[in-house]
PDB file of N, CA and C in Angstrom:
ATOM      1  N   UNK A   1     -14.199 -27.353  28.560  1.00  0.00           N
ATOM      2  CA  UNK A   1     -14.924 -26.278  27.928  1.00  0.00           C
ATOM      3  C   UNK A   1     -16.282 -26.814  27.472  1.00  0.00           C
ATOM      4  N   UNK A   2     -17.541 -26.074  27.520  1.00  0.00           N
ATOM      5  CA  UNK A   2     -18.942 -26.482  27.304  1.00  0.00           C
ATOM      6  C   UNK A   2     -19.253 -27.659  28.218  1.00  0.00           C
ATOM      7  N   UNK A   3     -18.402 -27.915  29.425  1.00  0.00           N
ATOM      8  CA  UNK A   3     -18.954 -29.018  29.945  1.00  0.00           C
ATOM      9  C   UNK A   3     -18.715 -30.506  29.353  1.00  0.00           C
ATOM     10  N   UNK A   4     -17.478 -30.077  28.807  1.00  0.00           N
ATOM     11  CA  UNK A   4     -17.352 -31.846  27.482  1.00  0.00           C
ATOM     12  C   UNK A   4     -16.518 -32.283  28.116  1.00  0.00           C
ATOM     13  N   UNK A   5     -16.522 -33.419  28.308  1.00  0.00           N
ATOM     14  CA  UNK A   5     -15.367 -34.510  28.600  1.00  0.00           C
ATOM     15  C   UNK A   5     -15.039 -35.495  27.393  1.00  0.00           C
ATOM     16  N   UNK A   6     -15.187 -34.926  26.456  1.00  0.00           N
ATOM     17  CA  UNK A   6     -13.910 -35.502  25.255  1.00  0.00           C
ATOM     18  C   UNK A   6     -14.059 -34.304  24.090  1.00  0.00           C
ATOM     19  N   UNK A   7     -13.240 -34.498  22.877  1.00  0.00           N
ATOM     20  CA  UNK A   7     -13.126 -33.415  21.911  1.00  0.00           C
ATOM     21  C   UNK A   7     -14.175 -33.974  21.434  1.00  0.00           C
ATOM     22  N   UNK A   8     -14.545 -35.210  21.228  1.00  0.00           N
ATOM     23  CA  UNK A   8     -15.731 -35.271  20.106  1.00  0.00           C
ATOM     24  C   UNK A   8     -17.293 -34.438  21.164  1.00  0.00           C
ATOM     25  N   UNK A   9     -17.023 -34.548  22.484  1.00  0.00           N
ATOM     26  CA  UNK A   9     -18.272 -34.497  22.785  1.00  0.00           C
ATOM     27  C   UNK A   9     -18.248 -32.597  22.703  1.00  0.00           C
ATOM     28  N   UNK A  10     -17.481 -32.538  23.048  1.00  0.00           N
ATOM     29  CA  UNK A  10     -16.971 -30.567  22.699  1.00  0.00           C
ATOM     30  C   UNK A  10     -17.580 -30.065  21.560  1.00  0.00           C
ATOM     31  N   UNK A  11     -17.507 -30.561  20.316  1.00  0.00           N
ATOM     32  CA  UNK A  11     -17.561 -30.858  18.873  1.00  0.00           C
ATOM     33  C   UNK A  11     -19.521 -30.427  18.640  1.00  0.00           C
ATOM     34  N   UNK A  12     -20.233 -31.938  19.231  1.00  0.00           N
ATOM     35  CA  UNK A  12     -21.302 -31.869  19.521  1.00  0.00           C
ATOM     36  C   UNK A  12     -21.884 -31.177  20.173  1.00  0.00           C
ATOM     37  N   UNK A  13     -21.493 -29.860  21.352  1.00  0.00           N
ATOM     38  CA  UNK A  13     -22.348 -29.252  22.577  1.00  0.00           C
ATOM     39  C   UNK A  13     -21.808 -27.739  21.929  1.00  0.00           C
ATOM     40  N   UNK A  14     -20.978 -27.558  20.468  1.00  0.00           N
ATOM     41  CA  UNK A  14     -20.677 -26.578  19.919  1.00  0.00           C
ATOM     42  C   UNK A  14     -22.194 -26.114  18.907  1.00  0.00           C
ATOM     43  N   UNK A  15     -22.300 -27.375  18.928  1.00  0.00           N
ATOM     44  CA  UNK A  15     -24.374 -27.393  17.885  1.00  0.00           C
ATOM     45  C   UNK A  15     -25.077 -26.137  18.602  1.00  0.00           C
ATOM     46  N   UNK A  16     -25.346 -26.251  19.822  1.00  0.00           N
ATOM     47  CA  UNK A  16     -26.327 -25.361  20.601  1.00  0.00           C
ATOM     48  C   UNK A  16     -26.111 -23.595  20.412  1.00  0.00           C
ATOM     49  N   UNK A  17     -24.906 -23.594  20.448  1.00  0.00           N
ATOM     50  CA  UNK A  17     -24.608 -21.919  19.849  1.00  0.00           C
ATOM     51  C   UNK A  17     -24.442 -21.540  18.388  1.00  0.00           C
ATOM     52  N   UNK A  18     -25.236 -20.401  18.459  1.00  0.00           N
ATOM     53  CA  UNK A  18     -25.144 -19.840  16.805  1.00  0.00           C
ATOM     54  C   UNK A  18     -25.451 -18.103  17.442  1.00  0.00           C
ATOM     55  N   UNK A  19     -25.200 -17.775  16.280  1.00  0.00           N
ATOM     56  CA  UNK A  19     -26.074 -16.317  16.066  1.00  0.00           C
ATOM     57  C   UNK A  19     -26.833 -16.408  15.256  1.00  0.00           C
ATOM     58  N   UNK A  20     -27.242 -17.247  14.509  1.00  0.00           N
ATOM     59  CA  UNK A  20     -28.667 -17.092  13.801  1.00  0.00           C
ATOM     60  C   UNK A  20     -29.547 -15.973  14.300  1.00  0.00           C
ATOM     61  N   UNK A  21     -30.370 -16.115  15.406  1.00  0.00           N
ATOM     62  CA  UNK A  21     -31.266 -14.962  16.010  1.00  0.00           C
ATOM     63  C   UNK A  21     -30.551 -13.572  15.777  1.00  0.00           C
ATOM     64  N   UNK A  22     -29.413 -13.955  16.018  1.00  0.00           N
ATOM     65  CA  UNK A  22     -28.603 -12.213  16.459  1.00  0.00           C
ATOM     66  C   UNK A  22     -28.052 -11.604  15.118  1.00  0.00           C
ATOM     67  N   UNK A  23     -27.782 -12.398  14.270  1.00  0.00           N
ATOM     68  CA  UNK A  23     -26.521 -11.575  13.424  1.00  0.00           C
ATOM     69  C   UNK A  23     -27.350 -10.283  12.584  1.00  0.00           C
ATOM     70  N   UNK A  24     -28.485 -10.708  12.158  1.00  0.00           N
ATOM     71  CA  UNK A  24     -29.284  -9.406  12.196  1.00  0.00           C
ATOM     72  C   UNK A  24     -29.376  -7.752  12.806  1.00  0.00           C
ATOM     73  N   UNK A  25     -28.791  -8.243  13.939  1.00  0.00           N
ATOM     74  CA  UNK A  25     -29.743  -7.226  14.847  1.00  0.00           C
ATOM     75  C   UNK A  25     -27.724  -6.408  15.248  1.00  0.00           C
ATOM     76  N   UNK A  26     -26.827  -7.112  15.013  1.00  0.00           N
ATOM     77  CA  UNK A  26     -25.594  -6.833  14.991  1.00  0.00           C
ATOM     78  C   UNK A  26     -25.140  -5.304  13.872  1.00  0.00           C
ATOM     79  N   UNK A  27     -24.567  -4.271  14.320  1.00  0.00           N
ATOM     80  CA  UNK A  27     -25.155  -2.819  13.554  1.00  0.00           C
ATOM     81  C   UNK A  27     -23.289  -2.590  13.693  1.00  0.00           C
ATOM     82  N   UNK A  28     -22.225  -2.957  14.074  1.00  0.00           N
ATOM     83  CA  UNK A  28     -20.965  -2.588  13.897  1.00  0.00           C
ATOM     84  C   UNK A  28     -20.473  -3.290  12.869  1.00  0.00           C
ATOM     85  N   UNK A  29     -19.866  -2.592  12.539  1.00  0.00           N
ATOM     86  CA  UNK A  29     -18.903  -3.408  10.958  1.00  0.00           C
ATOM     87  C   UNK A  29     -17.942  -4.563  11.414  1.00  0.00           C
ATOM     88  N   UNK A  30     -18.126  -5.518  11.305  1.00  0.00           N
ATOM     89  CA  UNK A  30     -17.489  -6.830  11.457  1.00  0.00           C
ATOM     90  C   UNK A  30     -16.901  -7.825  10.445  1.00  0.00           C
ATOM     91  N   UNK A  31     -15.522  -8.305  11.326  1.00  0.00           N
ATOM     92  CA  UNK A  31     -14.619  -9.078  10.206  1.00  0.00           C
ATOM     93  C   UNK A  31     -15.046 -10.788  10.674  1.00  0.00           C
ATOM     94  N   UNK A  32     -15.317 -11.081  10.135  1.00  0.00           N
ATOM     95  CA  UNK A  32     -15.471 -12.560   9.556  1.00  0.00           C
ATOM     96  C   UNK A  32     -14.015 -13.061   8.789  1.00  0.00           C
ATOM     97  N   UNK A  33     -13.408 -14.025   9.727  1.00  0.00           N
ATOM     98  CA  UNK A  33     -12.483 -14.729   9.288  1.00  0.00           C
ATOM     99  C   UNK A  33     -12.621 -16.353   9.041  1.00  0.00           C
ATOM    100  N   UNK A  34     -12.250 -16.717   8.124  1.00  0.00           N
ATOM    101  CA  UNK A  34     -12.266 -18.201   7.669  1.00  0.00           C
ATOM    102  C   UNK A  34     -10.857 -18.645   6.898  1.00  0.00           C
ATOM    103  N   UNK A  35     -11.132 -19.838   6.630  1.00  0.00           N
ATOM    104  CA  UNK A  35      -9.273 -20.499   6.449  1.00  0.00           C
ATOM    105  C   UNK A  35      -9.398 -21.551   5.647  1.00  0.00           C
ATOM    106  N   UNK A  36      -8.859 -21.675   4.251  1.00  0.00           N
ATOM    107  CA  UNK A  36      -9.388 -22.914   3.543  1.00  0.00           C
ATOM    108  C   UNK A  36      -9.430 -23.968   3.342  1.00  0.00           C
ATOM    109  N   UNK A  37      -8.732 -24.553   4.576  1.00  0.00           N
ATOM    110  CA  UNK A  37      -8.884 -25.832   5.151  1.00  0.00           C
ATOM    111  C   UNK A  37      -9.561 -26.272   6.479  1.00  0.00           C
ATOM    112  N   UNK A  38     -10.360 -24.966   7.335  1.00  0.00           N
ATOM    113  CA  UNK A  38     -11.230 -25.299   7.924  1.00  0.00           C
ATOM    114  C   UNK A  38     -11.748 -26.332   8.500  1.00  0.00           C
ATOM    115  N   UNK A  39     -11.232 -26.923   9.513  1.00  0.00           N
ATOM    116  CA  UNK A  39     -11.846 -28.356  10.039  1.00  0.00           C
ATOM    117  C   UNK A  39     -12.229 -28.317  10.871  1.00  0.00           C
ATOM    118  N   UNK A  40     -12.675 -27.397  12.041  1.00  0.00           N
ATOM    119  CA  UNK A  40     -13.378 -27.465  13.327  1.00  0.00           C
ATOM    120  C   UNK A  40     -15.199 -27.030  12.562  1.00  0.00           C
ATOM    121  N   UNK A  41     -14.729 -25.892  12.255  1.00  0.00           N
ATOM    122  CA  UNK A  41     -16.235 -25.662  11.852  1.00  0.00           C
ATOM    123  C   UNK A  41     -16.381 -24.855  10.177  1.00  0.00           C
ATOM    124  N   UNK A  42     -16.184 -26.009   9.067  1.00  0.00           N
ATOM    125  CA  UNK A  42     -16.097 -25.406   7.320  1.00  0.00           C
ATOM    126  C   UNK A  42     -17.697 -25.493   7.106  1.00  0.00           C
ATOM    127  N   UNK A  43     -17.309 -24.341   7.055  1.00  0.00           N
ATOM    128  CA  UNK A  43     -18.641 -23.955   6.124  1.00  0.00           C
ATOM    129  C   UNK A  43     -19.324 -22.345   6.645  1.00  0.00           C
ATOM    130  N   UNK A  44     -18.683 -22.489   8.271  1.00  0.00           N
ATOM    131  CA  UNK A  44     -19.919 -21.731   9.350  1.00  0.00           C
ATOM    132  C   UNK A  44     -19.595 -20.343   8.671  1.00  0.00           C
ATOM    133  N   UNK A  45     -18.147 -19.574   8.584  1.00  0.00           N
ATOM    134  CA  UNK A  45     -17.759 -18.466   8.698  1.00  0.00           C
ATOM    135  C   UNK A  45     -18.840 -18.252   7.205  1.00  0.00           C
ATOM    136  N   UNK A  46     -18.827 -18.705   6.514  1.00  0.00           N
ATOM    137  CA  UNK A  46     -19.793 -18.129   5.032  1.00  0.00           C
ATOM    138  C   UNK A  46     -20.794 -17.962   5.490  1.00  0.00           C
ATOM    139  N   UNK A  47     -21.766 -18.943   6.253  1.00  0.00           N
ATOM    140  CA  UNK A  47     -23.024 -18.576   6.938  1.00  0.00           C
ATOM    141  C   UNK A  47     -23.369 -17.333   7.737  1.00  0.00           C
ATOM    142  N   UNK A  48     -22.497 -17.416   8.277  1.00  0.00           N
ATOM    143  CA  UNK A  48     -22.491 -16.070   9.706  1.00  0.00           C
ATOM    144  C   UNK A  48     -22.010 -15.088   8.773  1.00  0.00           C
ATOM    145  N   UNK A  49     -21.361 -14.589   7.457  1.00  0.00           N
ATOM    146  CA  UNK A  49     -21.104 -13.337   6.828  1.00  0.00           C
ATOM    147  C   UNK A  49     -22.427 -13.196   5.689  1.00  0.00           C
ATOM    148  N   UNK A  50     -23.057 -14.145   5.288  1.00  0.00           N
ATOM    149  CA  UNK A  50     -24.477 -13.487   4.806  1.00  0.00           C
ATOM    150  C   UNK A  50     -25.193 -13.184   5.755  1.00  0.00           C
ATOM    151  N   UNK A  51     -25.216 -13.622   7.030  1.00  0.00           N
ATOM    152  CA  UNK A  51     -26.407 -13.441   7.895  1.00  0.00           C
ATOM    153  C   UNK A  51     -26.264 -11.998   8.299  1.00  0.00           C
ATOM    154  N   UNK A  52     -24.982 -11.385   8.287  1.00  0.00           N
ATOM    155  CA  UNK A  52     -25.074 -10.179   8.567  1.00  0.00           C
ATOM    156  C   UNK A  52     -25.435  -8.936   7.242  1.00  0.00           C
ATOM    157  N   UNK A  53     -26.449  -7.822   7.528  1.00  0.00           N
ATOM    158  CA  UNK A  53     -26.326  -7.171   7.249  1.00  0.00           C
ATOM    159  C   UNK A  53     -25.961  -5.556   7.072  1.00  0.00           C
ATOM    160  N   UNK A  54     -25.070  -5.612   7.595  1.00  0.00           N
ATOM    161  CA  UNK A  54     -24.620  -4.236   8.132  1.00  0.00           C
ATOM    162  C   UNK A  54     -23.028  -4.803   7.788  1.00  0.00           C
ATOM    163  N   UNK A  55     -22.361  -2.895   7.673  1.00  0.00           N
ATOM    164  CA  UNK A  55     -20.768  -3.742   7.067  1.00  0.00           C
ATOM    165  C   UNK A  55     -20.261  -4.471   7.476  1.00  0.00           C
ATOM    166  N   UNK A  56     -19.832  -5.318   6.696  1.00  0.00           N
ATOM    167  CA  UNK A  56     -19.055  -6.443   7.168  1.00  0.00           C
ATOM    168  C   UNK A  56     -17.852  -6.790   6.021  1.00  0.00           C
ATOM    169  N   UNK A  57     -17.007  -7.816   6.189  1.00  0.00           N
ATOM    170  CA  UNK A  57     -15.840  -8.096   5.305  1.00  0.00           C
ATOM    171  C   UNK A  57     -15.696  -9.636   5.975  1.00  0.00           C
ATOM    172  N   UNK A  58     -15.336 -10.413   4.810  1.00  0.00           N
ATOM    173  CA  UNK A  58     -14.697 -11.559   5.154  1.00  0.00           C
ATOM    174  C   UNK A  58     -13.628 -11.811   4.915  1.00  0.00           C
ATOM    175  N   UNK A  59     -12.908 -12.093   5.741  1.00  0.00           N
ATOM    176  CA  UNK A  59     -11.446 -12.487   5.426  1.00  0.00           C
ATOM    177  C   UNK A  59     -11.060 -14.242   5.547  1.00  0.00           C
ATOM    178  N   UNK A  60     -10.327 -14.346   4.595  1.00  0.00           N
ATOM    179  CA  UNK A  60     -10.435 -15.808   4.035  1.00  0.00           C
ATOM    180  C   UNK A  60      -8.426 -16.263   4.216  1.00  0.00           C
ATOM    181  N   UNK A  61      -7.985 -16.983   5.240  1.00  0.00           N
ATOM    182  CA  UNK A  61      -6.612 -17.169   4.902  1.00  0.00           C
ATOM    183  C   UNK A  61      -6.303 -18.499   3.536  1.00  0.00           C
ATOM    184  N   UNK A  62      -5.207 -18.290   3.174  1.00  0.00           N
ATOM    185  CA  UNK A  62      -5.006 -19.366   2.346  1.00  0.00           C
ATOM    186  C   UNK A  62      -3.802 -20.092   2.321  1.00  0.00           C
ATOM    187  N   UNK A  63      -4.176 -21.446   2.076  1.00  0.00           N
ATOM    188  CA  UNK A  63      -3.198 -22.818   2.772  1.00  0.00           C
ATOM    189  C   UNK A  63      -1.613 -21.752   2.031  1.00  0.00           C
ATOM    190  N   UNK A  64      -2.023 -21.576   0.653  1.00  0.00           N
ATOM    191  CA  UNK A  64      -0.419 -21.322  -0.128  1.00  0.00           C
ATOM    192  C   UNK A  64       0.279 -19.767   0.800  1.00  0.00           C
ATOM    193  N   UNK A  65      -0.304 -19.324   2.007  1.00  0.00           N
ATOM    194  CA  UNK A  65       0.189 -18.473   2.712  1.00  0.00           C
ATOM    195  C   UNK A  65       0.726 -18.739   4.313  1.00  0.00           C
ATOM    196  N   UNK A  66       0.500 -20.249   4.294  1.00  0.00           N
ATOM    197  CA  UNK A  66       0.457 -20.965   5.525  1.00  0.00           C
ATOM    198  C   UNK A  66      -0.305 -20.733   6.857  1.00  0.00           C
ATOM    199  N   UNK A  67      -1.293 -20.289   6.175  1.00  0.00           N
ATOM    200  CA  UNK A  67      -2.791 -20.011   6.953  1.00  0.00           C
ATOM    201  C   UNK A  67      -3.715 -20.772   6.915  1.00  0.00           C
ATOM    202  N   UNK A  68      -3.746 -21.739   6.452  1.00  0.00           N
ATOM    203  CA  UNK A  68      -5.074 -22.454   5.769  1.00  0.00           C
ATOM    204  C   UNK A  68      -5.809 -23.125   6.670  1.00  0.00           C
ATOM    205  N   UNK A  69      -5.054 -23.071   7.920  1.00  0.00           N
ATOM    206  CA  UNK A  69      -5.813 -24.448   8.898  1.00  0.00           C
ATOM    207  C   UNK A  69      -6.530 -23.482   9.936  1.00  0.00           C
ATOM    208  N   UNK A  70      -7.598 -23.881  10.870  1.00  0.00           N
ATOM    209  CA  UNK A  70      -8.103 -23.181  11.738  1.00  0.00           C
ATOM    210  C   UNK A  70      -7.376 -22.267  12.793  1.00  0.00           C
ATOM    211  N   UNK A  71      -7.853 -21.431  12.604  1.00  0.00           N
ATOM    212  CA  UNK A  71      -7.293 -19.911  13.473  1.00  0.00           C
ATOM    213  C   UNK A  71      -5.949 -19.693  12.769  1.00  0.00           C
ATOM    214  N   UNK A  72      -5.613 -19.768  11.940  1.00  0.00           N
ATOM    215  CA  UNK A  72      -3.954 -19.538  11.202  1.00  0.00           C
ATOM    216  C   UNK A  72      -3.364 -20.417  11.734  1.00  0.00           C
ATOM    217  N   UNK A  73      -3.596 -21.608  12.220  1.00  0.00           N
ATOM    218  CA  UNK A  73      -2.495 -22.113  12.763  1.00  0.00           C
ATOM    219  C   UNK A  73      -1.572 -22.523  12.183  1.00  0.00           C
ATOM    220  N   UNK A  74       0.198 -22.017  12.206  1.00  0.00           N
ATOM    221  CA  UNK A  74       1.030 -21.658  11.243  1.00  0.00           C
ATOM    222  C   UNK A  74       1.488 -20.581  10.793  1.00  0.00           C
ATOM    223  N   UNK A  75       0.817 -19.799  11.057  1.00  0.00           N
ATOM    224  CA  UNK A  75       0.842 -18.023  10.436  1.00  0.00           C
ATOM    225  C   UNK A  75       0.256 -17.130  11.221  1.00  0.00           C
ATOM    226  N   UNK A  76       0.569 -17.775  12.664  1.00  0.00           N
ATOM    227  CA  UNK A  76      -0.802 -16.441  13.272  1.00  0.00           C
ATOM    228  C   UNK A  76       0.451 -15.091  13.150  1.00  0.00           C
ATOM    229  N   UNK A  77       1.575 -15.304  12.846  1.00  0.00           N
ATOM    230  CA  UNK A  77       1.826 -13.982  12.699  1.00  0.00           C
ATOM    231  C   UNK A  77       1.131 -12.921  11.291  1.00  0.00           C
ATOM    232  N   UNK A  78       0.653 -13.485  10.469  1.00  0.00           N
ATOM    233  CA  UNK A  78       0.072 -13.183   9.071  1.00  0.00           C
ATOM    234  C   UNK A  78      -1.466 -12.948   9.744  1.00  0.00           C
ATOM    235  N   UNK A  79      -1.502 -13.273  10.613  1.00  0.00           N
ATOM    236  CA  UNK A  79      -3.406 -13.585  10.972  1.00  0.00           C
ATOM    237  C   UNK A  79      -3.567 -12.251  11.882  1.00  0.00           C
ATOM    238  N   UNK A  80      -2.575 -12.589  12.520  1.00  0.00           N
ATOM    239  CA  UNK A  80      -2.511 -11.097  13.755  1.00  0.00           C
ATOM    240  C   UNK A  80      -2.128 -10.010  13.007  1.00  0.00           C
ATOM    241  N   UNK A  81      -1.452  -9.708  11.796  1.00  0.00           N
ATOM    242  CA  UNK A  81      -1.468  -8.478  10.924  1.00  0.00           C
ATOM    243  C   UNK A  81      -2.476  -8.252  10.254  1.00  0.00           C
ATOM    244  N   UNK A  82      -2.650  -8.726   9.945  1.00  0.00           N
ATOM    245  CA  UNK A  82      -4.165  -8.557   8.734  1.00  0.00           C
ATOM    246  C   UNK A  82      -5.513  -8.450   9.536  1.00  0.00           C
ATOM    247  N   UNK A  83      -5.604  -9.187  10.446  1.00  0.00           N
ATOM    248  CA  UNK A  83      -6.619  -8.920  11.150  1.00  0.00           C
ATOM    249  C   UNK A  83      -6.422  -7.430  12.027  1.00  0.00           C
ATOM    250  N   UNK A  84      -5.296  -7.348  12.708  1.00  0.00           N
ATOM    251  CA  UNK A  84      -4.859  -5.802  12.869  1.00  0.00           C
ATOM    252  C   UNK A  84      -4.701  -4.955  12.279  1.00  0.00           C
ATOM    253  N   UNK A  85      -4.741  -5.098  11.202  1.00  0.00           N
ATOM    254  CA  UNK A  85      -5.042  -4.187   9.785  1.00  0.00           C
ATOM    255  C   UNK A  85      -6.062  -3.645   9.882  1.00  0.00           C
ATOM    256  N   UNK A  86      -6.923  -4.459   9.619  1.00  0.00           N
ATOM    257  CA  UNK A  86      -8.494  -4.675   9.458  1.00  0.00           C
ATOM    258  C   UNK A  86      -9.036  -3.265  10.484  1.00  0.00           C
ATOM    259  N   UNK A  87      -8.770  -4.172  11.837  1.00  0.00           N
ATOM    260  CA  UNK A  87      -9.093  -3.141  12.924  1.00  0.00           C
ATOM    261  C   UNK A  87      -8.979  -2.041  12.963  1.00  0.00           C
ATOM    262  N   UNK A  88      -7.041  -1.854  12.766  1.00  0.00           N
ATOM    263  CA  UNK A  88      -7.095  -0.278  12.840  1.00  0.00           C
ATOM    264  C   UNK A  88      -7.577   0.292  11.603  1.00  0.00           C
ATOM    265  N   UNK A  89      -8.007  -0.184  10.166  1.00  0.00           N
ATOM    266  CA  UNK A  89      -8.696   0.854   9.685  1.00  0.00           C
ATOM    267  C   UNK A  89     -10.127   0.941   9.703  1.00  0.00           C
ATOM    268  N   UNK A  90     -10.600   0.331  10.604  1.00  0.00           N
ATOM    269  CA  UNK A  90     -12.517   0.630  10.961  1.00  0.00           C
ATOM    270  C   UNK A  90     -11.714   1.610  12.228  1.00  0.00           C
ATOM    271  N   UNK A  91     -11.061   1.241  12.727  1.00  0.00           N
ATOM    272  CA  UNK A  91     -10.861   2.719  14.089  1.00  0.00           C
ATOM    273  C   UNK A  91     -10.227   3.489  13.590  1.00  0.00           C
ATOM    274  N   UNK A  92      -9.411   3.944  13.058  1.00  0.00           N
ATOM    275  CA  UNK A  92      -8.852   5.500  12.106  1.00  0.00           C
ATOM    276  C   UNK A  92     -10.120   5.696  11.610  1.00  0.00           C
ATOM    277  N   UNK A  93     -11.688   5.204  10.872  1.00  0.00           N
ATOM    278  CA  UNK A  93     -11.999   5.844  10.424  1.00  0.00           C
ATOM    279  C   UNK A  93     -13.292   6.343  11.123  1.00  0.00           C
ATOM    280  N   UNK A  94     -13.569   5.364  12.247  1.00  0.00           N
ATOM    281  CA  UNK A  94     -14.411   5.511  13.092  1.00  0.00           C
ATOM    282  C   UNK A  94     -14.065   6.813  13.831  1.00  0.00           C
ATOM    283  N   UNK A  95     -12.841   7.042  15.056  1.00  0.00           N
ATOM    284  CA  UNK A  95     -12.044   7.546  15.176  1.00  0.00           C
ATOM    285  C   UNK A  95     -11.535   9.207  14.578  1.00  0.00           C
ATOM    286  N   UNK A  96     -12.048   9.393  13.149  1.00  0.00           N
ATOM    287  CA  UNK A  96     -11.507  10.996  12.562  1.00  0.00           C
ATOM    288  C   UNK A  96     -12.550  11.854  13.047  1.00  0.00           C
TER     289      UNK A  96
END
């Protein structure tokens, strides 16, 4: 993936992408998820939810729910509800 031939070099060729330029110009209501032990990329999901201005929500898992590590790992059944939550109520209301 990105052309890496190791995780660290994956890690490094992850630098080159952002939405900086874009998250601005982004006009749908978007969920921002983060996890509080975060180790691929802590810090980013806070960055990328001020950068937007248009609705948005952050959703934050937590270790004492067995979410805490990147992408839920541990709980994606808790991650896949809540985040499906999320969804279907921007589409019920998008949707009426």
């Amino acid at each position: 993936m990105f052309g890496a031939r190791s995780p660290s070099e994956y890690f490094l060729n992850t630098r080159e992408y952002n939405l900086r330029d874009l998250a601005s110009e982004i006009s749908c209501p978007t969920l921002v998820v983060d996890s509080e032990e975060e180790h691929a990329f802590p810090g980013q999901a806070g960055k990328l939810f001020e950068a937007f201005s248009y609705p948005k929500d952050l959703m934050v898992f937590k270790t004492s729910e067995g979410a805490g590590l990147h992408c839920q790992v541990g709980a994606l059944t808790l991650g896949n509800q809540r985040v499906l939550n999320w969804l279907d109520g921007i589409m019920g209301t998008r949707c009426q």
